[in-house]
Protein backbone atom coordinates (compact mmCIF):
# COMPACT_ATOMS: atom_id res chain seq x y z
CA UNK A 1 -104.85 61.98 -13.02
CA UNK A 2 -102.49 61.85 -10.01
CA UNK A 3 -102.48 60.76 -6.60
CA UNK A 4 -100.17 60.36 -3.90
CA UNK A 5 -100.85 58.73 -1.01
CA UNK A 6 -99.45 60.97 1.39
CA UNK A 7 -100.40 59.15 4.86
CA UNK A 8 -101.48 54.80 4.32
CA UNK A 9 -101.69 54.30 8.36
CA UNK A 10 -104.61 54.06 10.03
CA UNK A 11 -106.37 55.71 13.36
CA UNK A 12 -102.88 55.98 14.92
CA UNK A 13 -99.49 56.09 13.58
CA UNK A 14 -97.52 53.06 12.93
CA UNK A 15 -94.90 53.28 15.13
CA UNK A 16 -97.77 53.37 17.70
CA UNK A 17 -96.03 55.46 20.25
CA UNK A 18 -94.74 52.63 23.20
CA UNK A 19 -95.56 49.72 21.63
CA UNK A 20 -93.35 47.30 21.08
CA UNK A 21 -95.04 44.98 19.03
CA UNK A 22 -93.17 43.15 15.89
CA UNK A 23 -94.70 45.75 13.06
CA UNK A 24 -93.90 48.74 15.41
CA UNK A 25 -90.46 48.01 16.31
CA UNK A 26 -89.19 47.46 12.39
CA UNK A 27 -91.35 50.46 11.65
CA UNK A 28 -89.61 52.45 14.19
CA UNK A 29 -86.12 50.65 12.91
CA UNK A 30 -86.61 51.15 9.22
CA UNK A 31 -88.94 54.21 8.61
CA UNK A 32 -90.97 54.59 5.41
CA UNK A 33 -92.11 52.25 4.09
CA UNK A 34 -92.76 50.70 6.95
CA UNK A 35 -93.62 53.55 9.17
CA UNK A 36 -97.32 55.34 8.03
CA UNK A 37 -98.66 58.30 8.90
CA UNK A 38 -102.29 59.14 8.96
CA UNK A 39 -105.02 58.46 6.46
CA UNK A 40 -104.93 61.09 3.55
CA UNK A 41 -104.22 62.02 -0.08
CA UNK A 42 -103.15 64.64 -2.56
CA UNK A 43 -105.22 64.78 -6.10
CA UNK A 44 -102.14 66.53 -8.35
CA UNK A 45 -104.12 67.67 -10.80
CA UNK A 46 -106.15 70.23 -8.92
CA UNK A 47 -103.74 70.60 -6.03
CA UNK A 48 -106.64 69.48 -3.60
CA UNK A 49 -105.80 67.76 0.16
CA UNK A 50 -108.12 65.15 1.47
CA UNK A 51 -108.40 65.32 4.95
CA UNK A 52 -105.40 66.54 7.58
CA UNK A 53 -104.67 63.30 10.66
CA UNK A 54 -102.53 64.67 12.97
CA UNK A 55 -99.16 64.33 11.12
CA UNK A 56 -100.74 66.20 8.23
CA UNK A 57 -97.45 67.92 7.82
CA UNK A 58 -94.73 65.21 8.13
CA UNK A 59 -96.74 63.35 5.43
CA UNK A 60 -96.80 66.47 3.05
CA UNK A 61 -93.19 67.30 3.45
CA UNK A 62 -92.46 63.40 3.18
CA UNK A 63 -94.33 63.22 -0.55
CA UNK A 64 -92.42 67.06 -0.87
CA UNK A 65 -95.62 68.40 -2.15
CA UNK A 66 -95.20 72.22 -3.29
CA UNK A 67 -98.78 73.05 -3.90
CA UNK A 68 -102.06 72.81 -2.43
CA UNK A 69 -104.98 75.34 -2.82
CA UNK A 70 -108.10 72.99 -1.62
CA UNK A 71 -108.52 70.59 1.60
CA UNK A 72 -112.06 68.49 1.22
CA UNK A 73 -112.92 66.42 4.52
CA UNK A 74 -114.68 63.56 4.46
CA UNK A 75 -115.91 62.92 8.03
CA UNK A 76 -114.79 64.86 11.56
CA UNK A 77 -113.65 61.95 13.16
CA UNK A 78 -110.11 62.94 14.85
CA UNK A 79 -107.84 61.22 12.84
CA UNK A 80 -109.29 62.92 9.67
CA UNK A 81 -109.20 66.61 10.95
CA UNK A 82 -106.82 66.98 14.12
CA UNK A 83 -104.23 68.13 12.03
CA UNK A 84 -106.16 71.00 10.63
CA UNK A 85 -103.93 73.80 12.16
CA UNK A 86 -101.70 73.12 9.35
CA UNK A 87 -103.76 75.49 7.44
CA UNK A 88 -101.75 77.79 9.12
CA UNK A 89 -98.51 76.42 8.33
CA UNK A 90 -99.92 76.62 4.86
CA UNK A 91 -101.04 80.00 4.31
CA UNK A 92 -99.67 82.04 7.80
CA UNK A 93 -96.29 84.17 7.32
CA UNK A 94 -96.40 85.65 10.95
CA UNK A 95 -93.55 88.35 9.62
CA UNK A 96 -96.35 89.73 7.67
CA UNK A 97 -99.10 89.17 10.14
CA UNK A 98 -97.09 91.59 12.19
CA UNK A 99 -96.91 93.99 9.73
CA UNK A 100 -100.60 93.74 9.03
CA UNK A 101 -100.80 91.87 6.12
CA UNK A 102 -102.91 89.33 4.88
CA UNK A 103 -102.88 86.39 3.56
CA UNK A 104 -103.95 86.45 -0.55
CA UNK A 105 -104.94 82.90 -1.17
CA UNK A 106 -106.97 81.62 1.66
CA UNK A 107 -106.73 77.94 1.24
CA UNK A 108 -110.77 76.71 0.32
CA UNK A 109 -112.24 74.02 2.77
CA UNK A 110 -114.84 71.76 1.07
CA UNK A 111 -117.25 69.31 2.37
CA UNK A 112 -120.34 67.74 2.73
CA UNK A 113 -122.74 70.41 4.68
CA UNK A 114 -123.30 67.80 7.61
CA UNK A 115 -119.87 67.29 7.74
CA UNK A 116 -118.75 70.86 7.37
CA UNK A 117 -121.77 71.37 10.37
CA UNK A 118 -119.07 68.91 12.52
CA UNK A 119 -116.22 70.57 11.44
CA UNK A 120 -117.62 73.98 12.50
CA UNK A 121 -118.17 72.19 15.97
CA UNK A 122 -113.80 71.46 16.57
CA UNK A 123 -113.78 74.69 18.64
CA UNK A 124 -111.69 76.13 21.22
CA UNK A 125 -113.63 78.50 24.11
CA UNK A 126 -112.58 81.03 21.83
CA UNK A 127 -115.11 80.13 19.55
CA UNK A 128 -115.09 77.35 16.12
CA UNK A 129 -111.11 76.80 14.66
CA UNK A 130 -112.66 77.43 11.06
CA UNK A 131 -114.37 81.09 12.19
CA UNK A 132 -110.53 81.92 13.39
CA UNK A 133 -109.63 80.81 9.95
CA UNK A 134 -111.61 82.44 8.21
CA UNK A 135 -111.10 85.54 10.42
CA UNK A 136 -107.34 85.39 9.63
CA UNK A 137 -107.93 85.12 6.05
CA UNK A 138 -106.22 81.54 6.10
CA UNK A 139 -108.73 79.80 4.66
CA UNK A 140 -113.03 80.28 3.39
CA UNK A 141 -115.58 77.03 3.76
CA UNK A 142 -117.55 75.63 0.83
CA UNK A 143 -120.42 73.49 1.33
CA UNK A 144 -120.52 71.33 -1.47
CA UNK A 145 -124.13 71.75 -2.98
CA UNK A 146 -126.09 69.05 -4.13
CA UNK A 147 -129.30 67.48 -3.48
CA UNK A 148 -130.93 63.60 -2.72
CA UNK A 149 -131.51 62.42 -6.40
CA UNK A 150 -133.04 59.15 -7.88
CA UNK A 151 -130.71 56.67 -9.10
CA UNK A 152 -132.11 54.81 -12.22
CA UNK A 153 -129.46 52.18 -12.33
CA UNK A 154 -129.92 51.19 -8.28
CA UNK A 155 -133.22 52.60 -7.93
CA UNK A 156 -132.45 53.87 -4.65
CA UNK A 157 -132.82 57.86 -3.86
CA UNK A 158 -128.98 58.92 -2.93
CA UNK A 159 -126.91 62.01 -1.73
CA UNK A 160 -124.61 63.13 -4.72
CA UNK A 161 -123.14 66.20 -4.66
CA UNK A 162 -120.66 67.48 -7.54
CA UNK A 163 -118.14 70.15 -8.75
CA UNK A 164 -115.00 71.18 -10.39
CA UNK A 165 -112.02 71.44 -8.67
CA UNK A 166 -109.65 72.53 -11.32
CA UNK A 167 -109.75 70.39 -13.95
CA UNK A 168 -110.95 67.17 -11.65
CA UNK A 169 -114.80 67.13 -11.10
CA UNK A 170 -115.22 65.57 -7.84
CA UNK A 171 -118.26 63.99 -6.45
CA UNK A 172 -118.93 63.76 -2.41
CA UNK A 173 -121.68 60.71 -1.84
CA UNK A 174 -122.85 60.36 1.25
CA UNK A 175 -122.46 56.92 3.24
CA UNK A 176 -125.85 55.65 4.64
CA UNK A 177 -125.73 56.33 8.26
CA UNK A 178 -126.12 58.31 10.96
CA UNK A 179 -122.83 59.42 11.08
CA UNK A 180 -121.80 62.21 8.22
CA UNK A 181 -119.12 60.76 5.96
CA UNK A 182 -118.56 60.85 2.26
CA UNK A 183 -116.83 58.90 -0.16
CA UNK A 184 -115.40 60.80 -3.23
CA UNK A 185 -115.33 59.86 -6.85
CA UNK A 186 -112.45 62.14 -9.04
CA UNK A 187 -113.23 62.30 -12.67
CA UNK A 188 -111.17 63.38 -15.31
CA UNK A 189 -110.61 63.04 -19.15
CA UNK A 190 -112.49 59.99 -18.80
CA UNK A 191 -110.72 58.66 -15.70
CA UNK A 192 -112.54 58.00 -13.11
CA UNK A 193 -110.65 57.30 -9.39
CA UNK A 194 -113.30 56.28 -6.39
CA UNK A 195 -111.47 57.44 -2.55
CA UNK A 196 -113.73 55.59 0.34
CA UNK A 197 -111.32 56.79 3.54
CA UNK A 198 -113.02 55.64 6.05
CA UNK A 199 -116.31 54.80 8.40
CA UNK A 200 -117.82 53.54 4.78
CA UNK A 201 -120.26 50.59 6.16
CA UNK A 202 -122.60 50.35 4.88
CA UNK A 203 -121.25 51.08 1.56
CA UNK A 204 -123.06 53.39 -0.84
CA UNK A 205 -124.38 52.28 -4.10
CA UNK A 206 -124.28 54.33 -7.46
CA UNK A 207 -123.89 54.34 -10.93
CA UNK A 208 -120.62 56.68 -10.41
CA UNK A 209 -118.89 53.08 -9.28
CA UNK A 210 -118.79 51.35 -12.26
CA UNK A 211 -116.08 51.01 -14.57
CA UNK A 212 -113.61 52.90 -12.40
CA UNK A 213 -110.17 52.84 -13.09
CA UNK A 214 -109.40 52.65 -9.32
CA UNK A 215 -111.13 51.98 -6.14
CA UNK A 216 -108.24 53.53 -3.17
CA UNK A 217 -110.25 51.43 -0.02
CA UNK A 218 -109.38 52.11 3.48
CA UNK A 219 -110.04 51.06 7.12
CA UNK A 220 -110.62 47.09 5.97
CA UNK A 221 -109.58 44.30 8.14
CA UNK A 222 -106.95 42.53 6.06
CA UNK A 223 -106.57 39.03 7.67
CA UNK A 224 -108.08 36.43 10.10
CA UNK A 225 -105.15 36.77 12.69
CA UNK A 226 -104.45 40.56 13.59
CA UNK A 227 -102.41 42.18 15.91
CA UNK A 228 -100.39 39.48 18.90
CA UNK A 229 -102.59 36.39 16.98
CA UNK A 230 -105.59 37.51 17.64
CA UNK A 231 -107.92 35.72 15.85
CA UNK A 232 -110.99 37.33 13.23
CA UNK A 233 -113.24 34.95 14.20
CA UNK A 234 -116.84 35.06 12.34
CA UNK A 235 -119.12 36.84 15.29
CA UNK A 236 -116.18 39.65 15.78
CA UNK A 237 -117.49 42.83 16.58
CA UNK A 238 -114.87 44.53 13.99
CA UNK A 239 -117.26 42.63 10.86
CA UNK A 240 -120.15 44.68 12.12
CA UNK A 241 -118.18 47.86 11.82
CA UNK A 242 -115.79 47.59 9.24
CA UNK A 243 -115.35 45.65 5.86
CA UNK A 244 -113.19 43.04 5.33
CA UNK A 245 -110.71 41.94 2.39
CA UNK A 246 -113.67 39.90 0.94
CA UNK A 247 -116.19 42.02 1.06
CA UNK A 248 -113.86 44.99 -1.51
CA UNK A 249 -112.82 42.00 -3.76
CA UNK A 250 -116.93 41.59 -4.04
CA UNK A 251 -117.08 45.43 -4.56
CA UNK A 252 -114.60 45.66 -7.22
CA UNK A 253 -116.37 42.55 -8.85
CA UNK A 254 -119.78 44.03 -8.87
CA UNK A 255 -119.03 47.93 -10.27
CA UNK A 256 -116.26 46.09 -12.53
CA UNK A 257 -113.63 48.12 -11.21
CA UNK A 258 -109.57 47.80 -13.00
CA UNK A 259 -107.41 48.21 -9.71
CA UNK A 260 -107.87 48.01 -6.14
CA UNK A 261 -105.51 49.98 -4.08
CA UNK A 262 -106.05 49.41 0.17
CA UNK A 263 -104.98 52.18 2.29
CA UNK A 264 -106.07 53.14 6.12
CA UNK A 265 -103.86 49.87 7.21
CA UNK A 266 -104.48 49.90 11.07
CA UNK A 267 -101.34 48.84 13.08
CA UNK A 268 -103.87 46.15 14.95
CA UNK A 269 -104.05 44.56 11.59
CA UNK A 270 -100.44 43.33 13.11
CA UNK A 271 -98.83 43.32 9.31
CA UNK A 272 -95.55 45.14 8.20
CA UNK A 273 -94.97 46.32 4.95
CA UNK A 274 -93.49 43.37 3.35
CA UNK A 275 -96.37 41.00 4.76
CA UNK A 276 -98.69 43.32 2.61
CA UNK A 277 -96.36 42.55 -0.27
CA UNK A 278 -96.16 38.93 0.21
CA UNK A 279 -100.23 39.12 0.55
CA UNK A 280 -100.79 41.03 -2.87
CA UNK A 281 -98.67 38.13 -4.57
CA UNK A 282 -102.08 35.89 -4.31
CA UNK A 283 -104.16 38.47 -5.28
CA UNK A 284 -105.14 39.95 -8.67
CA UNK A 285 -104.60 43.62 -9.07
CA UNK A 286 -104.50 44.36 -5.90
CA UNK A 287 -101.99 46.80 -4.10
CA UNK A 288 -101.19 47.76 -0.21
CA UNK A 289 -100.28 51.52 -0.46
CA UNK A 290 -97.61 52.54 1.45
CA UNK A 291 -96.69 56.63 2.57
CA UNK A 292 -95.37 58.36 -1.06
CA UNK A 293 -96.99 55.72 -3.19
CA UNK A 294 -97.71 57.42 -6.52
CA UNK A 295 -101.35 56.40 -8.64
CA UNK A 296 -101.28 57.17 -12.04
CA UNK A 297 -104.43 56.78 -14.26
């Protein structure tokens, strides 16, 4: 199986426009791989996009990907879906649009049916973006069916919902919260890949985790001193909300995972890319992806 992290930034770009911070500034000097765009990732094997931030397509023509047929979301939050319209750039030849014809191979849009329910909601006053899709022939929406099941290795009741996508069966389980967002597990020829994007605390618990070959983390808070020294001190509001390096390592201990790969790197984390590398020289297995990084299992 593989993936390519197409975008390893977090909730805005690093450059953040106008700052001038020390990781911005290089970033903005150097470019990849110190620049990142958006959180998101391309599964090769059955052509399949995992969520669209805003710079959807700088990041795919960046990783020059030539192929996609599926986009799966895993939560509505902005800088997940904002850079949906490239569904157009995708699958829209305006030449023939104009000449009435349509487009043969809408692109298919999978997720979660609460999340799908918040993706129908991104609307203009025209009406829901994915209706106009859908209208235009650019794309057709697949809730991915499923049902709450009993675990017998947690013994908790969970929401696991599973299909092929090609040749990779993917599985979409459902964090438990409020808020609608899934964490994916890719399977394939006995390889088994676990994607948690984002907004994943508290973390699900399932069978599916163990034994993984990789566990591709994002939106953790990688230090004690982020962003102009601020300091992670132990009654931070960010612990509440979001993991931290400690709490993965624990992860990956407990499901007995091979390779830990952290992506979603937020430019408050205040960290370049070579402080990442100089961080994963203490640590065992453990990678900082960067935009065009390659996974291979």
């Amino acid at each position: 199986m593989k993936i390519i992290i197409l975008g390893s930034g977090g909730c805005v770009s690093t450059p953040k426009p106008l700052c001038r911070c020390r990781v911005c500034v290089e970033a903005r000097a150097k470019g990849h791989p110190y620049a990142r765009y958006g959180a998101s990732i391309y599964v090769e094997d059955a052509a399949l996009l995992i969520d669209t931030p805003e710079d959807i397509a700088l990041a795919l023509n960046h990783a020059d990907i030539q192929r996609i047929d599926q986009i799966v979301y895993s939560h509505w939050d902005p800088d997940h879906t904002l850079g949906l319209r490239v569904m157009e750039q995708l699958r829209l030849e305006w030449l023939d649009y104009y000449e009435g014809k349509r487009p043969t191979s809408p692109l298919v849009v999978y997720a979660h049916p609460e999340v799908m329910a918040d993706l129908n909601g991104i609307r203009s006053k025209f009406g829901s973006i994915l209706d106009y899709y859908e209208f235009m022939g650019l794309a057709v929406r697949r809730e991915v069916a499923g049902a709450i099941a009993f675990d017998v290795v947690t013994d908790k009741l969970h929401d696991h919902r599973s299909l092929m996508v090609g040749p990779v069966k993917m599985t979409l389980l459902r964090v438990p919260k409020e808020k609608a967002v899934s964490v994916f597990v890719l399977e394939r020829e006995g390889k088994k890949v676990i994607y948690s994007p984002c907004d994943c605390k508290p973390y699900p618990d399932s069978e599916l985790f163990y034994d993984a070959d990789a566990l591709i983390m994002g939106n953790t808070v990688i230090g004690d001193v982020l962003k102009d020294g601020r300091p992670l001190t132990t009654d931070h509001p960010l612990r509440s909300e979001l993991h931290v390096l400690e709490d993965v390592l624990a992860m990956r201990e407990k499901y007995r995972i091979k390779r830990l790969v952290m992506t979603h790197l937020e430019e408050d984390w205040g960290k370049g890319y070579d402080d990442y590398l100089e961080l994963e020289k203490g640590l065992d297995n453990v990678q900082f992806a960067y935009d065009g990084m390659v996974i291979e299992i």
